[in-house]
N, C-alpha and C. Protein backbone atom coordinates (compact mmCIF):
# COMPACT_ATOMS: atom_id res chain seq x y z
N UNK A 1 0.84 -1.19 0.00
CA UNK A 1 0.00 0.00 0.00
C UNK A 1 0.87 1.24 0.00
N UNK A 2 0.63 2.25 -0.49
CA UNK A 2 1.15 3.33 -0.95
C UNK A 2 0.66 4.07 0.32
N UNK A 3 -0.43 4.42 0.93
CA UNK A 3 -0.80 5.02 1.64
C UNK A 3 -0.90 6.19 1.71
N UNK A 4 -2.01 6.93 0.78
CA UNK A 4 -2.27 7.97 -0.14
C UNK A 4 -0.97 8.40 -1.13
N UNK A 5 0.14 8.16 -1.37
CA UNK A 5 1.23 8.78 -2.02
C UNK A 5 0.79 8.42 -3.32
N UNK A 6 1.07 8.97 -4.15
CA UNK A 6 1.02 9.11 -5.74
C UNK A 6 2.17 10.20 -6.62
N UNK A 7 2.40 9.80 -7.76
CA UNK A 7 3.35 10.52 -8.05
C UNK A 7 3.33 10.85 -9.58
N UNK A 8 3.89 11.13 -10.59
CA UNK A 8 3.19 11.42 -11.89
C UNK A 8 4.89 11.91 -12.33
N UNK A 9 5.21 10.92 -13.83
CA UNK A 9 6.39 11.81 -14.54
C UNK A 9 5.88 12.91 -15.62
N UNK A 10 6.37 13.74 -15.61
CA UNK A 10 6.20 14.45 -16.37
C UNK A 10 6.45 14.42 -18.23
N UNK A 11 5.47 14.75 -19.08
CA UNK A 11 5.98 14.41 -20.60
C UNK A 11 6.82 15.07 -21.12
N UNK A 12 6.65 16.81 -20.88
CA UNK A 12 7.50 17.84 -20.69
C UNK A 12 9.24 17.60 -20.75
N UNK A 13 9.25 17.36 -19.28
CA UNK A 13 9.85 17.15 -18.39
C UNK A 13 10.41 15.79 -18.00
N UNK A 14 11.67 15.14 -18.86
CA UNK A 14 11.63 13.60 -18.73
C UNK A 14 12.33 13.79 -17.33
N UNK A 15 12.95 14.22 -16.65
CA UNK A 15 13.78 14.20 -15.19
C UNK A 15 13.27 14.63 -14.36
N UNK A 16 11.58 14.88 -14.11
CA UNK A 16 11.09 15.40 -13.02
C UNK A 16 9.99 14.57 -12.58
N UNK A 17 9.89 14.49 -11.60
CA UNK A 17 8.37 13.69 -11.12
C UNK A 17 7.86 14.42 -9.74
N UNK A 18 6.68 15.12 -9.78
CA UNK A 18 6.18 15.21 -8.46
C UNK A 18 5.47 14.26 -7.66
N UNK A 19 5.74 13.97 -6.16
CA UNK A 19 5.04 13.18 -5.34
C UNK A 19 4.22 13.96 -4.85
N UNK A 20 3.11 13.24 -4.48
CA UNK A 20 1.77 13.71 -3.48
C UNK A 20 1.66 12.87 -2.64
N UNK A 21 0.95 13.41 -1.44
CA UNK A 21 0.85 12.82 -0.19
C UNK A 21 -0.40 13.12 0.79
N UNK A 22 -1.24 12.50 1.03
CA UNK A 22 -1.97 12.79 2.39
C UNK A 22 -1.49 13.66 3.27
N UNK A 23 -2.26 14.67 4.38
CA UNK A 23 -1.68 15.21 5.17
C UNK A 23 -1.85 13.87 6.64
N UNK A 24 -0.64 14.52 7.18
CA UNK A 24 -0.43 13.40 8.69
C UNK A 24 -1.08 14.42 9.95
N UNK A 25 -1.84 13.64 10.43
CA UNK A 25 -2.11 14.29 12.35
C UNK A 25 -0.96 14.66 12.85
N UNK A 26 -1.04 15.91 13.60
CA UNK A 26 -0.13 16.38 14.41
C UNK A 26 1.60 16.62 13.93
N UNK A 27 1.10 16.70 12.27
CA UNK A 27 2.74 16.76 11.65
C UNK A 27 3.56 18.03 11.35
N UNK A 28 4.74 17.95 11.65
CA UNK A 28 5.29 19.37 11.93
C UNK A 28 5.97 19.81 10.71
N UNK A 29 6.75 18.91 10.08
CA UNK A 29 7.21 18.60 8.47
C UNK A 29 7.46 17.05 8.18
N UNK A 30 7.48 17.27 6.76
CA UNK A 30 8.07 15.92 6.48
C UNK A 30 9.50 16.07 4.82
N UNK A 31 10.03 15.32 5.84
CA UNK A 31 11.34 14.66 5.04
C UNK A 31 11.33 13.57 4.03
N UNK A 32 11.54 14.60 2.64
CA UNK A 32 11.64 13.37 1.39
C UNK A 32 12.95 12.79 0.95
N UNK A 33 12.86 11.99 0.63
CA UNK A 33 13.84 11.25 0.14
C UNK A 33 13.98 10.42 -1.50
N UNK A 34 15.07 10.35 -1.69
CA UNK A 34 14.67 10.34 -3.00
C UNK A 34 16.32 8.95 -3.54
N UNK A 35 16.32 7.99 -4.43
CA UNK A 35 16.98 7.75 -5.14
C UNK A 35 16.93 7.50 -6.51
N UNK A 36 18.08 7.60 -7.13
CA UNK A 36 17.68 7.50 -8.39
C UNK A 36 18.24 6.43 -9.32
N UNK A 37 18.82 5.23 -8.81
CA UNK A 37 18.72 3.97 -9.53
C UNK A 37 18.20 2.81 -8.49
N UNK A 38 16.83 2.65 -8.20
CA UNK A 38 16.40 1.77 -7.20
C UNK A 38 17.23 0.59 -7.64
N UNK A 39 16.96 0.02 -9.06
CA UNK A 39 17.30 -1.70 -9.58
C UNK A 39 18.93 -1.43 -9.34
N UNK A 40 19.93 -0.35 -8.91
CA UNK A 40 21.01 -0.44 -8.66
C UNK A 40 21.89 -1.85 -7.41
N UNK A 41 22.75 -2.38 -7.62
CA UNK A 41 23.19 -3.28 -6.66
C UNK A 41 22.85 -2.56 -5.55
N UNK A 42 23.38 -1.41 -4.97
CA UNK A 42 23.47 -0.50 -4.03
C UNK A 42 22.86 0.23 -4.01
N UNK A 43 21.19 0.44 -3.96
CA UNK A 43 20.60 1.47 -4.10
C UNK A 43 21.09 2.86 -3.11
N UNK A 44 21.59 4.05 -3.67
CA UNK A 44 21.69 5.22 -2.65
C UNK A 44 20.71 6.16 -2.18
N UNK A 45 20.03 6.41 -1.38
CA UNK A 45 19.36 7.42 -0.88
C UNK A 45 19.47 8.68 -0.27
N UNK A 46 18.94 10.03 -0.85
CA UNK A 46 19.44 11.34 -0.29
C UNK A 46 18.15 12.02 0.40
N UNK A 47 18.22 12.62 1.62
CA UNK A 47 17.16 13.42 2.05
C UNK A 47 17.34 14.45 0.65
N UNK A 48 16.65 14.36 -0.11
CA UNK A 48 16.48 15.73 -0.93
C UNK A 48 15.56 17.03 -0.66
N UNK A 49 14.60 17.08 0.34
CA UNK A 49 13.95 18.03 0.98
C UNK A 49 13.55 18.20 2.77
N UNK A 50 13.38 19.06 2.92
CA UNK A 50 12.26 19.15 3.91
C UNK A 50 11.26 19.92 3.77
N UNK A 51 10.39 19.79 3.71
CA UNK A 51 9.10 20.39 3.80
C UNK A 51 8.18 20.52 5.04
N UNK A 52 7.38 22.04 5.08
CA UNK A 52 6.49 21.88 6.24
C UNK A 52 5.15 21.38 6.11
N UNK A 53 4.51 21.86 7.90
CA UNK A 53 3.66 21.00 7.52
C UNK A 53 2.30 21.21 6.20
N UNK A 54 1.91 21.90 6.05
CA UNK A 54 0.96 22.28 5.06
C UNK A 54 1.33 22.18 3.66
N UNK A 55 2.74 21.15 3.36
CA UNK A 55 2.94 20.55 2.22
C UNK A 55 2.48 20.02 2.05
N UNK A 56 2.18 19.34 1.14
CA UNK A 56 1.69 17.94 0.27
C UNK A 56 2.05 17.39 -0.94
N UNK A 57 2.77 18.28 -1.51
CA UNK A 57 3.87 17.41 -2.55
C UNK A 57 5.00 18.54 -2.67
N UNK A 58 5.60 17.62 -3.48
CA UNK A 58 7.52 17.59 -3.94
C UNK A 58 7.56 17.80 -5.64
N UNK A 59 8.53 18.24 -6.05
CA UNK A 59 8.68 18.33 -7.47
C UNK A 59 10.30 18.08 -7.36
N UNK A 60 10.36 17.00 -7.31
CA UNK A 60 11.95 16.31 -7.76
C UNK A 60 12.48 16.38 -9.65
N UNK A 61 13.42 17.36 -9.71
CA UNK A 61 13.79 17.51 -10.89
C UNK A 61 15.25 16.63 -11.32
N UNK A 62 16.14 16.08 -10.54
CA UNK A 62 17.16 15.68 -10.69
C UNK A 62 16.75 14.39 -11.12
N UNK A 63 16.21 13.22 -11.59
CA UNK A 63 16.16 12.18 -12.06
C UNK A 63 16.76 11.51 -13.51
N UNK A 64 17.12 10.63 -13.70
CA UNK A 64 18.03 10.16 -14.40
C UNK A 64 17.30 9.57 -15.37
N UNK A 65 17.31 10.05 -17.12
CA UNK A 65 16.71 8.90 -18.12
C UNK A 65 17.31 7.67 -18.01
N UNK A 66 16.24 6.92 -17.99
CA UNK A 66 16.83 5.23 -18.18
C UNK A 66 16.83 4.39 -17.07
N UNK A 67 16.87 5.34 -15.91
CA UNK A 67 16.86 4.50 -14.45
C UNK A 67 15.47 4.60 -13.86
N UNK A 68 15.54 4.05 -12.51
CA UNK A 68 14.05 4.36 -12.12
C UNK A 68 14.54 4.51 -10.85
N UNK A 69 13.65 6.10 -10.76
CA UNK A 69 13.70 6.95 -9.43
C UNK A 69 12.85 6.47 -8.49
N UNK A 70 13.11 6.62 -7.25
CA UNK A 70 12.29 6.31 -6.27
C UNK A 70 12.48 6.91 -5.06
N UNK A 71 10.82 7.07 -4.59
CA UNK A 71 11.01 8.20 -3.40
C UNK A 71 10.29 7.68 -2.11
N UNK A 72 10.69 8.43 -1.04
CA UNK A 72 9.81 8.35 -0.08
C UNK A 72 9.98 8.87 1.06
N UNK A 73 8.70 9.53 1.71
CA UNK A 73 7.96 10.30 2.53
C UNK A 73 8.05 10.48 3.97
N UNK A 74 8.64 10.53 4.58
CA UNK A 74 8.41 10.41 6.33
C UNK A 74 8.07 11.55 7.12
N UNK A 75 7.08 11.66 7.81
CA UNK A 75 6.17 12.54 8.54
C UNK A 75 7.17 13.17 9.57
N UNK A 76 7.29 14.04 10.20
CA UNK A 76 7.61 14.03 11.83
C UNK A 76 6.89 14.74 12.39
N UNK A 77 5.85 13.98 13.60
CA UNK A 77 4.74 14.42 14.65
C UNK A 77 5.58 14.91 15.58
N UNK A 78 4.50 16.12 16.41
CA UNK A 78 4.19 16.10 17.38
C UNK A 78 3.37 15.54 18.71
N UNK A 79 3.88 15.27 19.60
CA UNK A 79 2.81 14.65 20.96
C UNK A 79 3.05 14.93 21.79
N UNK A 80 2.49 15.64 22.06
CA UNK A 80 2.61 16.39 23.58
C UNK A 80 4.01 17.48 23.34
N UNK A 81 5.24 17.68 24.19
CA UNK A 81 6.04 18.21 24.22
C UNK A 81 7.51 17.60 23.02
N UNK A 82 7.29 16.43 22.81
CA UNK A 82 7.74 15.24 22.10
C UNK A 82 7.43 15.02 20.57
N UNK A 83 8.83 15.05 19.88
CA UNK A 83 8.64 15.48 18.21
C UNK A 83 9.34 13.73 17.90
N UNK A 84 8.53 12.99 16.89
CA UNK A 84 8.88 11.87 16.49
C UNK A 84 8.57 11.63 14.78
N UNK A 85 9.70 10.70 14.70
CA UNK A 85 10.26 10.51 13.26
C UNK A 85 9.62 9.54 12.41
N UNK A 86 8.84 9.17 11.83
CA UNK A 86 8.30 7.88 11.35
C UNK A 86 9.25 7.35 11.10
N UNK A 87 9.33 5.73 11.06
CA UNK A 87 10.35 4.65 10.06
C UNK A 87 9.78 4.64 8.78
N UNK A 88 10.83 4.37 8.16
CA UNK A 88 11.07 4.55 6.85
C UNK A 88 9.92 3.23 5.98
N UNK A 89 9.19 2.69 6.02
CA UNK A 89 8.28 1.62 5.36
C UNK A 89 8.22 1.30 4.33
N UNK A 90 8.17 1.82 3.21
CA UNK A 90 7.59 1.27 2.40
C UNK A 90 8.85 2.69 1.16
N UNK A 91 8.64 2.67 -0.33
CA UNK A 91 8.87 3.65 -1.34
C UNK A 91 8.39 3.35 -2.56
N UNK A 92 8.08 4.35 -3.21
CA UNK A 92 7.33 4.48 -4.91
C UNK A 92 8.32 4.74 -5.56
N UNK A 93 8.48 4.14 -7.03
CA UNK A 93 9.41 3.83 -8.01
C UNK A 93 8.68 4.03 -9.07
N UNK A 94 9.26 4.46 -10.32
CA UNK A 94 8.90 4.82 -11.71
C UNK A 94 10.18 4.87 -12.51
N UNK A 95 9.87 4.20 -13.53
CA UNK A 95 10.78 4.05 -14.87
C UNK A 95 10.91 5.66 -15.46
N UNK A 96 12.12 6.06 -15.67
CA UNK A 96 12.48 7.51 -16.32
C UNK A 96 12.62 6.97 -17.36
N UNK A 97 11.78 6.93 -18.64
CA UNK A 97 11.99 7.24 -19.76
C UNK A 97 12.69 8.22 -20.69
């Protein structure tokens, strides 16, 4: 499950894809992440943003023709006096044409 995330390449634009996202309860920002050869032996991953909370999507322009980019989302709440990080679960992938 994706868990509202969706994402769309652009035709325009072969190196860009924006993600969308649900908003989270009690979220203060969230931290995207992004790589750009998932099927790599070694896939690498970069925080490529932070965003606050009243984001809901990303426009990642650095993506690579031929590979497939992949991203993903982590919330960080508030509770009470106490700021927490989601784990990392799950990520969305798309072929760069």
């Amino acid at each position: 499950s994706t868990q509202g995330v969706s994402s769309a390449a652009s035709d325009v634009y072969k190196r860009q894809v924006e993600i969308n996202w649900e908003s989270v309860k009690n979220v203060t920002k969230y931290h995207v992440y992004a790589c750009n050869d998932i099927k790599a032996e070694k896939p690498e991953w970069y925080e490529v943003a932070t965003v606050g909370a009243g984001t809901n999507s990303y426009e990642y322009n650095n993506c690579i023709e031929g590979k497939y980019t992949a991203m993903y989302v982590i919330p960080e709440v508030q509770v009470g006096r106490n700021t927490y990080k989601a784990s990392y679960t799950w990520h969305l992938y798309m072929n760069i044409e």
